[in-house]
ModelCIF file with pLDDT and N, C-alpha, C, O atoms, coordinates in Angstrom:
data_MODEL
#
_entry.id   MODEL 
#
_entity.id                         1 
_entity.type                       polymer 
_entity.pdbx_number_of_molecules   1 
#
_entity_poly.entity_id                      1 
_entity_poly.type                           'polypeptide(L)' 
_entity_poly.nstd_linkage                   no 
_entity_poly.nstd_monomer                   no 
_entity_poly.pdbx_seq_one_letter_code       
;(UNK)(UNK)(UNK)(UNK)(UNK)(UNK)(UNK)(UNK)(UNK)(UNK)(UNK)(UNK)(UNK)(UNK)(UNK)(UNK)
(UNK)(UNK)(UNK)(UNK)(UNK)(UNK)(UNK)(UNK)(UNK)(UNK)(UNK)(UNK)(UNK)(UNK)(UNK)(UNK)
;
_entity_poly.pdbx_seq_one_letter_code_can   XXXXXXXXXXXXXXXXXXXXXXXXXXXXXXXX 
_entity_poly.pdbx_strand_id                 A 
#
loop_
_entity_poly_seq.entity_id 
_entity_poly_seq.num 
_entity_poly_seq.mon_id 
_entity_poly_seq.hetero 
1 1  UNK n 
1 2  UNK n 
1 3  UNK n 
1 4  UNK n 
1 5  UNK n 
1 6  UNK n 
1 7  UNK n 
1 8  UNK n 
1 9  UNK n 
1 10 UNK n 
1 11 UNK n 
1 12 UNK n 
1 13 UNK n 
1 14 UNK n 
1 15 UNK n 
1 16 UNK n 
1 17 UNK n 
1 18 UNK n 
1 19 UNK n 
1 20 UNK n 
1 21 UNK n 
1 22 UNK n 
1 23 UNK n 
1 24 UNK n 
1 25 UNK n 
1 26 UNK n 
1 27 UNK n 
1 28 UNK n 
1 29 UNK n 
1 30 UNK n 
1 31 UNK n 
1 32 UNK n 
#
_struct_asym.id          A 
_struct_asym.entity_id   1 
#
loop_
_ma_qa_metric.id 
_ma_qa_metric.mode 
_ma_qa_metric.name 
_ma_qa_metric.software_group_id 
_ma_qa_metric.type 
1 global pLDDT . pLDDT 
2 local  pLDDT . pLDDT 
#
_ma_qa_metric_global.metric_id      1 
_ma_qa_metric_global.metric_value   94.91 
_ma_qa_metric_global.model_id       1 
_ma_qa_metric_global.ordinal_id     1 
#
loop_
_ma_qa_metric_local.label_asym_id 
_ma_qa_metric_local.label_comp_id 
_ma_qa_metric_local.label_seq_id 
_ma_qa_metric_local.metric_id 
_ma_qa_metric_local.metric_value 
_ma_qa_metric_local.model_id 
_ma_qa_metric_local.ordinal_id 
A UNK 1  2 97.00 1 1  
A UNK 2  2 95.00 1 2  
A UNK 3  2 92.00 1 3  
A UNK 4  2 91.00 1 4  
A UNK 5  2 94.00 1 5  
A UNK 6  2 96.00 1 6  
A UNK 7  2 95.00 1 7  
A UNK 8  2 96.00 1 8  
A UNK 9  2 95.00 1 9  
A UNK 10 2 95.00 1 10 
A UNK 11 2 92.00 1 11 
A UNK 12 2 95.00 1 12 
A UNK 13 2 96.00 1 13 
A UNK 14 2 97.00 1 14 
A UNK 15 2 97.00 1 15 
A UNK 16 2 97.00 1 16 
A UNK 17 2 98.00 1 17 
A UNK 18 2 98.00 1 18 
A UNK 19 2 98.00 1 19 
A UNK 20 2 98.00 1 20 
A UNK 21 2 98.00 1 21 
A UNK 22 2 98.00 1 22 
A UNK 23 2 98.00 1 23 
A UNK 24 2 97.00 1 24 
A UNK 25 2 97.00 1 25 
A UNK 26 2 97.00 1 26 
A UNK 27 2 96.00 1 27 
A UNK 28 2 94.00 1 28 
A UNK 29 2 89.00 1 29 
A UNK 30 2 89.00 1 30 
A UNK 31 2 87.00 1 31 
A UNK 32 2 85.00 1 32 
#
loop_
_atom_site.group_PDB 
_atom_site.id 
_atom_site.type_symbol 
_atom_site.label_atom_id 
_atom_site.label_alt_id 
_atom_site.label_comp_id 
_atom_site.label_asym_id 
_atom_site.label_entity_id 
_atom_site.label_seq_id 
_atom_site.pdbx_PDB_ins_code 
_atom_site.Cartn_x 
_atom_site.Cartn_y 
_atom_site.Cartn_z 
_atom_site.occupancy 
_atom_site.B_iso_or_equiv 
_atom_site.pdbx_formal_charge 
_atom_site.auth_seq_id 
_atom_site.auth_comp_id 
_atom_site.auth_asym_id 
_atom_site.auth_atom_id 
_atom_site.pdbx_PDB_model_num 
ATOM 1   N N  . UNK A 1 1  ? 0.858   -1.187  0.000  1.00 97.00 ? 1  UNK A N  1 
ATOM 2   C CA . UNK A 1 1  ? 0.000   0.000   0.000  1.00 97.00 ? 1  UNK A CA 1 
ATOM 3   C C  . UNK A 1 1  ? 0.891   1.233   0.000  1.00 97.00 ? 1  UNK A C  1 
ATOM 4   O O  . UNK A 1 1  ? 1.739   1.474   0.860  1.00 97.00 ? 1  UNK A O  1 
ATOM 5   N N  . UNK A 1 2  ? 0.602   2.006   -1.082 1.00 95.00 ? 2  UNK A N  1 
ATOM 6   C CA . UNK A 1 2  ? 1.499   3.061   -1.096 1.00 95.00 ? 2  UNK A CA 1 
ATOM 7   C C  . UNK A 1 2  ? 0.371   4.411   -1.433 1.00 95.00 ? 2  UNK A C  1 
ATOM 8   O O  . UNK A 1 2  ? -0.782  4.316   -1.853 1.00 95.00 ? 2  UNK A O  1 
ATOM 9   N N  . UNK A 1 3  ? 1.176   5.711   -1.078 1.00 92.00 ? 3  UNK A N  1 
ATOM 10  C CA . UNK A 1 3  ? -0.029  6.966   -1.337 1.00 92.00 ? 3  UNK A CA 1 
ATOM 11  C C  . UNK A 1 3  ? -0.773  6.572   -2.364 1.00 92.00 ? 3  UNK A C  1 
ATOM 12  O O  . UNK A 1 3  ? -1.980  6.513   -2.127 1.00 92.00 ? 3  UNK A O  1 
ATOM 13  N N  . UNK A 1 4  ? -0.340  6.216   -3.685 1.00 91.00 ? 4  UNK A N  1 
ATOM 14  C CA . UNK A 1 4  ? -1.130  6.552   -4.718 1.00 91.00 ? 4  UNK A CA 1 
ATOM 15  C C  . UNK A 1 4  ? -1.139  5.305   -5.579 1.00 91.00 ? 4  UNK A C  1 
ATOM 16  O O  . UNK A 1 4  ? -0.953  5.316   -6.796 1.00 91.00 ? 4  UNK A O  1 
ATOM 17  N N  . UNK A 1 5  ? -1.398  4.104   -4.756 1.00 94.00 ? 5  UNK A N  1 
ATOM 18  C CA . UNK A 1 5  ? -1.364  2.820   -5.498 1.00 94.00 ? 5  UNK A CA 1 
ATOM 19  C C  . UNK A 1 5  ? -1.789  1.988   -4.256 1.00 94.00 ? 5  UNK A C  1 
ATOM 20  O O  . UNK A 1 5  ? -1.810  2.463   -3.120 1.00 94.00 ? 5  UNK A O  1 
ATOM 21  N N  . UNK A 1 6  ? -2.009  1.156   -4.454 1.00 96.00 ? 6  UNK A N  1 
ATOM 22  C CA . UNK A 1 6  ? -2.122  -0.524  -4.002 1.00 96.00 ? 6  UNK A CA 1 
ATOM 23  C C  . UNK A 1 6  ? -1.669  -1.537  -4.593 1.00 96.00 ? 6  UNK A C  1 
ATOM 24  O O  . UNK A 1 6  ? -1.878  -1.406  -5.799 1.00 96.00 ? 6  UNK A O  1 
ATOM 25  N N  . UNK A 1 7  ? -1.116  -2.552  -4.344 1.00 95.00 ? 7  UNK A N  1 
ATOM 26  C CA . UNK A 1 7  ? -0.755  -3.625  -5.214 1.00 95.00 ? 7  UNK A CA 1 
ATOM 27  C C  . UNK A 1 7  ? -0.752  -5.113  -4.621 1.00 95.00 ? 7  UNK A C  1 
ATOM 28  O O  . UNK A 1 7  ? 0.191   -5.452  -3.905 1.00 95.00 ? 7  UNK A O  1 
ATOM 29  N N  . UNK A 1 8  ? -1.847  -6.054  -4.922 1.00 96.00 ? 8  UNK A N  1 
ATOM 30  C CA . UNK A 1 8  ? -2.010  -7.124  -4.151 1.00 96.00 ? 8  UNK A CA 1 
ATOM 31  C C  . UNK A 1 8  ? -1.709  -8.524  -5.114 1.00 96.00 ? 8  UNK A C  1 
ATOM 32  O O  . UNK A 1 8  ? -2.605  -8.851  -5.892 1.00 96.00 ? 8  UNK A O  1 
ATOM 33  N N  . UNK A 1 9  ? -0.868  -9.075  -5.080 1.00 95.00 ? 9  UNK A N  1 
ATOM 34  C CA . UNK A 1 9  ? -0.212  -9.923  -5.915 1.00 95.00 ? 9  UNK A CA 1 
ATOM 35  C C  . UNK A 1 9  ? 0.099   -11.317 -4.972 1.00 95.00 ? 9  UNK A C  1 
ATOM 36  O O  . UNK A 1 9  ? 0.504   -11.286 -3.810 1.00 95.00 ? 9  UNK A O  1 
ATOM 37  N N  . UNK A 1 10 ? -0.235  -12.715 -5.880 1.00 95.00 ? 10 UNK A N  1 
ATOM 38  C CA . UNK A 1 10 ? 0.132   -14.185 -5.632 1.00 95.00 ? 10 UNK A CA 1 
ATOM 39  C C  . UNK A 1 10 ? 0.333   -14.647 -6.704 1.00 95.00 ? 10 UNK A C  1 
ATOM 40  O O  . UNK A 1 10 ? 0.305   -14.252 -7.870 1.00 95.00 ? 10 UNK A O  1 
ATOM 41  N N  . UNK A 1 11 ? 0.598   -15.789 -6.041 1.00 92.00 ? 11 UNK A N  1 
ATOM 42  C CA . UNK A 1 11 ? 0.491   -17.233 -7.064 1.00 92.00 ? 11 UNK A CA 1 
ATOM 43  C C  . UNK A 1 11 ? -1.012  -17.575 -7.752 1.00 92.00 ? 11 UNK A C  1 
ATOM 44  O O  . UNK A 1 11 ? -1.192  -17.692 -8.965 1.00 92.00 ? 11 UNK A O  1 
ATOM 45  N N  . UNK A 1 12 ? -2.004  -17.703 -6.762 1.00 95.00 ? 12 UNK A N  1 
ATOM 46  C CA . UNK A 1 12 ? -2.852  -18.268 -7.192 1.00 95.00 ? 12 UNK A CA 1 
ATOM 47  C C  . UNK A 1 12 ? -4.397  -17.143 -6.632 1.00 95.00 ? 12 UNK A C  1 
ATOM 48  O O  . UNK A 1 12 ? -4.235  -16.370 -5.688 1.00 95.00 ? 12 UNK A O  1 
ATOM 49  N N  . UNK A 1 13 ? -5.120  -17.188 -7.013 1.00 96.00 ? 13 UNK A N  1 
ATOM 50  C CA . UNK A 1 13 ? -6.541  -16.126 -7.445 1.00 96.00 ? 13 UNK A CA 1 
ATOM 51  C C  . UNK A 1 13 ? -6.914  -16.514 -5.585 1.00 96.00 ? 13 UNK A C  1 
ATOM 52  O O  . UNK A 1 13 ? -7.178  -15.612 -4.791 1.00 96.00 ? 13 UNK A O  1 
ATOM 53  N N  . UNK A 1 14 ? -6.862  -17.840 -5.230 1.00 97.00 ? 14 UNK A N  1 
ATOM 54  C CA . UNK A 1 14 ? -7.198  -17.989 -4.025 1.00 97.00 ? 14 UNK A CA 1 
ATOM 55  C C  . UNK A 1 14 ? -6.434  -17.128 -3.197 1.00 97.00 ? 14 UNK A C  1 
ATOM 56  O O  . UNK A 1 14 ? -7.057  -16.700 -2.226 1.00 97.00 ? 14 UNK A O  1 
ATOM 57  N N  . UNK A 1 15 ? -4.984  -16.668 -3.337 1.00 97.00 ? 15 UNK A N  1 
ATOM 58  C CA . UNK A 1 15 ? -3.894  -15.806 -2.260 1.00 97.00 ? 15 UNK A CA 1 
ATOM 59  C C  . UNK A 1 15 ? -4.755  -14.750 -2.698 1.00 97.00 ? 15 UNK A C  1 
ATOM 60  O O  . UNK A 1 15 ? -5.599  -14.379 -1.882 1.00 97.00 ? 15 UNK A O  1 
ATOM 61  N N  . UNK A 1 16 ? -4.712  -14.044 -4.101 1.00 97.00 ? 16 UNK A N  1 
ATOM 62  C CA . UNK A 1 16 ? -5.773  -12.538 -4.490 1.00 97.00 ? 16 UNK A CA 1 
ATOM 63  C C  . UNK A 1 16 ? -6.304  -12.516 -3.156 1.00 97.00 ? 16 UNK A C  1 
ATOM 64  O O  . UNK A 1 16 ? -5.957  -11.794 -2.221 1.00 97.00 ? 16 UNK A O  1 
ATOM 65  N N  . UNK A 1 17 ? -7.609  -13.817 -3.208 1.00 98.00 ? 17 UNK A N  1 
ATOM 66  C CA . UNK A 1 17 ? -9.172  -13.382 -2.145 1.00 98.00 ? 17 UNK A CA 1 
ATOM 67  C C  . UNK A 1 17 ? -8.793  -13.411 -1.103 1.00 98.00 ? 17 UNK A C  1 
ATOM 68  O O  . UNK A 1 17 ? -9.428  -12.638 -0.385 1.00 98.00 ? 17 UNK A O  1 
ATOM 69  N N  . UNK A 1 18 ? -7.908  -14.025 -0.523 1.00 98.00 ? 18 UNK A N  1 
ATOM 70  C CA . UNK A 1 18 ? -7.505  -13.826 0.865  1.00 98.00 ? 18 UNK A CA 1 
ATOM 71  C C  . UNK A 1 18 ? -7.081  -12.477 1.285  1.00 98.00 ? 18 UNK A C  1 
ATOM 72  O O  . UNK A 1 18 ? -7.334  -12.127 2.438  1.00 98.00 ? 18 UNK A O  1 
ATOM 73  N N  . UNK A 1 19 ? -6.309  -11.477 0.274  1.00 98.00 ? 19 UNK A N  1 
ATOM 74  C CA . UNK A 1 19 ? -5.543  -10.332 0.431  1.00 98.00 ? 19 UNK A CA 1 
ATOM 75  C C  . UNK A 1 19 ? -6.507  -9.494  0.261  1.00 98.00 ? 19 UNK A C  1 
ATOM 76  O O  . UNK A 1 19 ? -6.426  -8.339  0.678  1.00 98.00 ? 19 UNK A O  1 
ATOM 77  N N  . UNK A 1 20 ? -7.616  -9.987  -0.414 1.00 98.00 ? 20 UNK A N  1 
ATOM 78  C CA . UNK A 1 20 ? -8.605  -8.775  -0.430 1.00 98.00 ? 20 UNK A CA 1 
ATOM 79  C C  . UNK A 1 20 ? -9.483  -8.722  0.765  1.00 98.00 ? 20 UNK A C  1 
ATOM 80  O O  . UNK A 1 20 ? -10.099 -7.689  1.028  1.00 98.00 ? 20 UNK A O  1 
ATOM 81  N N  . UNK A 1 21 ? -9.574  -9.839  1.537  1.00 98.00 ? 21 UNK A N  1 
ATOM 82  C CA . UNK A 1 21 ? -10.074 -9.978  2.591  1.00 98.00 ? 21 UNK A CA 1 
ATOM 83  C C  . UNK A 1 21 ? -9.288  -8.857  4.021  1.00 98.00 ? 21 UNK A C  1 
ATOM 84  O O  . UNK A 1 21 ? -9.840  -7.991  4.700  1.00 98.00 ? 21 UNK A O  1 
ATOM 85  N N  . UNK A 1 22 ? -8.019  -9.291  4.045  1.00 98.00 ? 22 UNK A N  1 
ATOM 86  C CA . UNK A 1 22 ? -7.256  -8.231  4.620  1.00 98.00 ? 22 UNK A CA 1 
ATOM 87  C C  . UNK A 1 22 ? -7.368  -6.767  4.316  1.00 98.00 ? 22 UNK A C  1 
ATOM 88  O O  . UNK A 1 22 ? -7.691  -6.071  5.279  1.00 98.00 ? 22 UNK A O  1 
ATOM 89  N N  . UNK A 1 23 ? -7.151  -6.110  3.080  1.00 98.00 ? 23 UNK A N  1 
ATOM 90  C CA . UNK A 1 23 ? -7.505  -4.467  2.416  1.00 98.00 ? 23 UNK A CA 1 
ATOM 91  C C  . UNK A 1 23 ? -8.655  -4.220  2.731  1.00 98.00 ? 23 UNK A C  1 
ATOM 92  O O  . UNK A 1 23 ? -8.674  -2.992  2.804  1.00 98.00 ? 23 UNK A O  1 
ATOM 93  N N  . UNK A 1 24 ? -9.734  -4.629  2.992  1.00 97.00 ? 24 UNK A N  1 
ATOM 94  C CA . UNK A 1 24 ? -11.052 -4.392  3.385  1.00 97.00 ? 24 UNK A CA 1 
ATOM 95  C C  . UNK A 1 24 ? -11.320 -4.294  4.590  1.00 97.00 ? 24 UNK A C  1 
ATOM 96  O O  . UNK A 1 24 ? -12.240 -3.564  4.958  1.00 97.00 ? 24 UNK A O  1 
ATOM 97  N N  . UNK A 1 25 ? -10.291 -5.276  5.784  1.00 97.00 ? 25 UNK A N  1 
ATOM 98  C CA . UNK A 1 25 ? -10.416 -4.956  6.977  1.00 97.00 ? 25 UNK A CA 1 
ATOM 99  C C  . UNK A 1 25 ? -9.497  -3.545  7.525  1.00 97.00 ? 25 UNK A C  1 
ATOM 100 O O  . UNK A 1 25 ? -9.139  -3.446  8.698  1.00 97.00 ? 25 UNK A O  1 
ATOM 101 N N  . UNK A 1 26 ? -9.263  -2.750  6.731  1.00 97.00 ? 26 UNK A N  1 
ATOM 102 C CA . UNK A 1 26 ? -7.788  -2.194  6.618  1.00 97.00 ? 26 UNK A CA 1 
ATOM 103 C C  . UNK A 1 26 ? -8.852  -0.618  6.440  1.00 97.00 ? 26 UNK A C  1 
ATOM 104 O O  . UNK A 1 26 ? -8.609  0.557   6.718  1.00 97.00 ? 26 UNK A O  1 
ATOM 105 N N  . UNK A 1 27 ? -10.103 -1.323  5.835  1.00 96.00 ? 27 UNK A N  1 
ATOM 106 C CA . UNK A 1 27 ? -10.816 0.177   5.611  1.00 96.00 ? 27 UNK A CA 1 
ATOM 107 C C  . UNK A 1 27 ? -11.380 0.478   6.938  1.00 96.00 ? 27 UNK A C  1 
ATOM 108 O O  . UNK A 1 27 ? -11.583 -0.437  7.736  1.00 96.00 ? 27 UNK A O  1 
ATOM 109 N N  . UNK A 1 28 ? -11.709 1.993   7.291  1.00 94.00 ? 28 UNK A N  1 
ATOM 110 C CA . UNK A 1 28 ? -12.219 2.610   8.281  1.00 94.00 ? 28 UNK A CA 1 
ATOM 111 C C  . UNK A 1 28 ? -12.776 2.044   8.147  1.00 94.00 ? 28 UNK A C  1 
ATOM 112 O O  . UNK A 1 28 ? -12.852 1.108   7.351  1.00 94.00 ? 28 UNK A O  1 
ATOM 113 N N  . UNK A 1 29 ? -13.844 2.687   9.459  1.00 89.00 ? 29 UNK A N  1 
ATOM 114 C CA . UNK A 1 29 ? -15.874 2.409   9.389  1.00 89.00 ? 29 UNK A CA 1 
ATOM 115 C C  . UNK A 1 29 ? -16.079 3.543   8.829  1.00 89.00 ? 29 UNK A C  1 
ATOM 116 O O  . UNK A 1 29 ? -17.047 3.524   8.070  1.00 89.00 ? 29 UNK A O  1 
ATOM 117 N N  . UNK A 1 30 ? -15.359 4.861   8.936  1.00 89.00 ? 30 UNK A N  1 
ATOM 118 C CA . UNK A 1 30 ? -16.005 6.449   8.266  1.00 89.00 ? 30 UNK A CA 1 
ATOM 119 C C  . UNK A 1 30 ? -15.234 6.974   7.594  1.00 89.00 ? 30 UNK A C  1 
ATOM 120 O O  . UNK A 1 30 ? -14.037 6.699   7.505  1.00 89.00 ? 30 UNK A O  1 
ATOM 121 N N  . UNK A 1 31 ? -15.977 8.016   6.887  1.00 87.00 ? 31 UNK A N  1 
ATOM 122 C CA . UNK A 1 31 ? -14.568 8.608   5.604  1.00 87.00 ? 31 UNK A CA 1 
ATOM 123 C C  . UNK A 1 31 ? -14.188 10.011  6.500  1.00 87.00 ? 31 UNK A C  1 
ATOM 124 O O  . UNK A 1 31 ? -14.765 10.349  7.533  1.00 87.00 ? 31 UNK A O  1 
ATOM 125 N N  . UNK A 1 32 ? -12.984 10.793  5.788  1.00 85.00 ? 32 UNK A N  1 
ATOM 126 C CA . UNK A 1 32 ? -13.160 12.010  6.038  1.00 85.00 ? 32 UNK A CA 1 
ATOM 127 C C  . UNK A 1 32 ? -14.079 12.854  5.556  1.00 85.00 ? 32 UNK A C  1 
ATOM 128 O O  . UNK A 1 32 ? -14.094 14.028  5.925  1.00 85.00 ? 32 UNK A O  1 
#
């Protein structure tokens, strides 16, 4: 995770869903 990017990379589509599982817990509950 960088200012002006993200980048979530594996081997296999199953590592993807797992990492997207993590970035999502990573979001607030509120915006600014």
């Amino acid at each position: 995770i960088k200012n002006k990017k993200v980048h979530l990379m594996s081997k296999s589509p199953a590592g993807v869903f797992w990492g997207i599982q993590t970035l999502l817990q990573l979001l607030p509950t509120s915006a600014t």
